[in-house]
Protein backbone atom coordinates (compact mmCIF):
# COMPACT_ATOMS: atom_id res chain seq x y z
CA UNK A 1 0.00 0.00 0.00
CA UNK A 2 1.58 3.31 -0.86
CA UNK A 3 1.08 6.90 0.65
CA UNK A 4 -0.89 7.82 -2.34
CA UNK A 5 -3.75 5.38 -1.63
CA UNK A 6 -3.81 5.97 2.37
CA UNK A 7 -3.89 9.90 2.34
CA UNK A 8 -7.70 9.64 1.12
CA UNK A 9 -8.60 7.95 4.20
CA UNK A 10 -6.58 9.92 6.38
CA UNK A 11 -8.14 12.92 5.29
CA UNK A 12 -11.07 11.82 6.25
CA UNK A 13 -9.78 11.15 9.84
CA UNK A 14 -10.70 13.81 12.83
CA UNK A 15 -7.81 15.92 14.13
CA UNK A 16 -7.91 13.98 17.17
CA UNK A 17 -7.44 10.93 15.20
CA UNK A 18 -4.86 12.48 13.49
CA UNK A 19 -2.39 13.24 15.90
CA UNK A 20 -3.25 9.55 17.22
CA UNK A 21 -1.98 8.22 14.04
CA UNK A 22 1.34 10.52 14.14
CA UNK A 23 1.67 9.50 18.22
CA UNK A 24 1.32 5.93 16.73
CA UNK A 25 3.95 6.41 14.16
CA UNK A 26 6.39 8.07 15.74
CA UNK A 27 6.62 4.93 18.35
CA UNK A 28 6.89 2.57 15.91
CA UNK A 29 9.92 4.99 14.08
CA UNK A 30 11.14 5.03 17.49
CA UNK A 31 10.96 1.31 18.24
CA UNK A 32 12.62 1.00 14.74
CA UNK A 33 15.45 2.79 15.81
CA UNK A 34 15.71 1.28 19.20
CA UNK A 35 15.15 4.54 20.92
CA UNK A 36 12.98 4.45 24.04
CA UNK A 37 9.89 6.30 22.92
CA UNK A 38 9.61 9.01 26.14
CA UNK A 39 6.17 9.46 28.00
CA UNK A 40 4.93 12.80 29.19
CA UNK A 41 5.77 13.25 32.88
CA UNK A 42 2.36 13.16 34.62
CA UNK A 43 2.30 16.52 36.88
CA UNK A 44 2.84 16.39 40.53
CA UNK A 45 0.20 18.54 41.65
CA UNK A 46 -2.93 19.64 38.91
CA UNK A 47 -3.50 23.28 39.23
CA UNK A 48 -6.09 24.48 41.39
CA UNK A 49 -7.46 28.33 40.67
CA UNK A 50 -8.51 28.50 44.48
CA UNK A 51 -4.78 28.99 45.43
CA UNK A 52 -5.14 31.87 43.03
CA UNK A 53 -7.96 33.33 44.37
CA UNK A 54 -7.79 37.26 45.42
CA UNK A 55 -4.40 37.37 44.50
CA UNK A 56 -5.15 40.42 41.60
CA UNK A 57 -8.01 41.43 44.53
CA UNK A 58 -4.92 42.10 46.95
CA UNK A 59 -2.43 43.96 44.52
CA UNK A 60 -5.27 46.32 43.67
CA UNK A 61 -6.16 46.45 47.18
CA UNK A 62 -2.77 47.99 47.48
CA UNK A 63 -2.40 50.41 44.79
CA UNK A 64 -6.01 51.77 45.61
CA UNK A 65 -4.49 52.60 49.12
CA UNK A 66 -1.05 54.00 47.85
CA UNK A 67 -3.05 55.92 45.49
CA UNK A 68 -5.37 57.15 48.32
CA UNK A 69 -3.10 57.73 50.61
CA UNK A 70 -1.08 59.93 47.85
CA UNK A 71 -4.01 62.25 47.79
CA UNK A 72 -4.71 63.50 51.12
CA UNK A 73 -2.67 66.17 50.79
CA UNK A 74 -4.54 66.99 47.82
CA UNK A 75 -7.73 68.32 49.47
């Protein structure tokens, strides 16, 4: 089977699919080679926005009061 008649049906595959078949090629290029195909390292710790939260709130918080405190003098 040649590239020529597999590029119809791969056209017709989803990009998910797609990058499935490249992941799937690449391995077996890899195994080919004898290099150790390399997983993705699995995070320690998954992000969690609630150790975010406020933390634009508070630097705000802070230039509001430099910037009020800037202007009493102003009055």
């Amino acid at each position: 089977m040649s590239i020529n008649d597999l590029l119809p049906s791969v056209a017709t595959l989803s990009h998910a699919d797609k990058f499935r078949l490249v992941q799937i090629l690449l391995e077996q290029l890899a195994k080919e080679e004898g290099i150790s195909a390399q997983q993705t390292p699995v995070p320690v710790e998954t992000f969690n926005p609630r150790h975010y939260f406020g933390v634009a709130h508070q630097s705000r918080k802070n230039i509001d009061e430099y910037i009020a405190s800037s202007r009493e003098g102003w009055n």
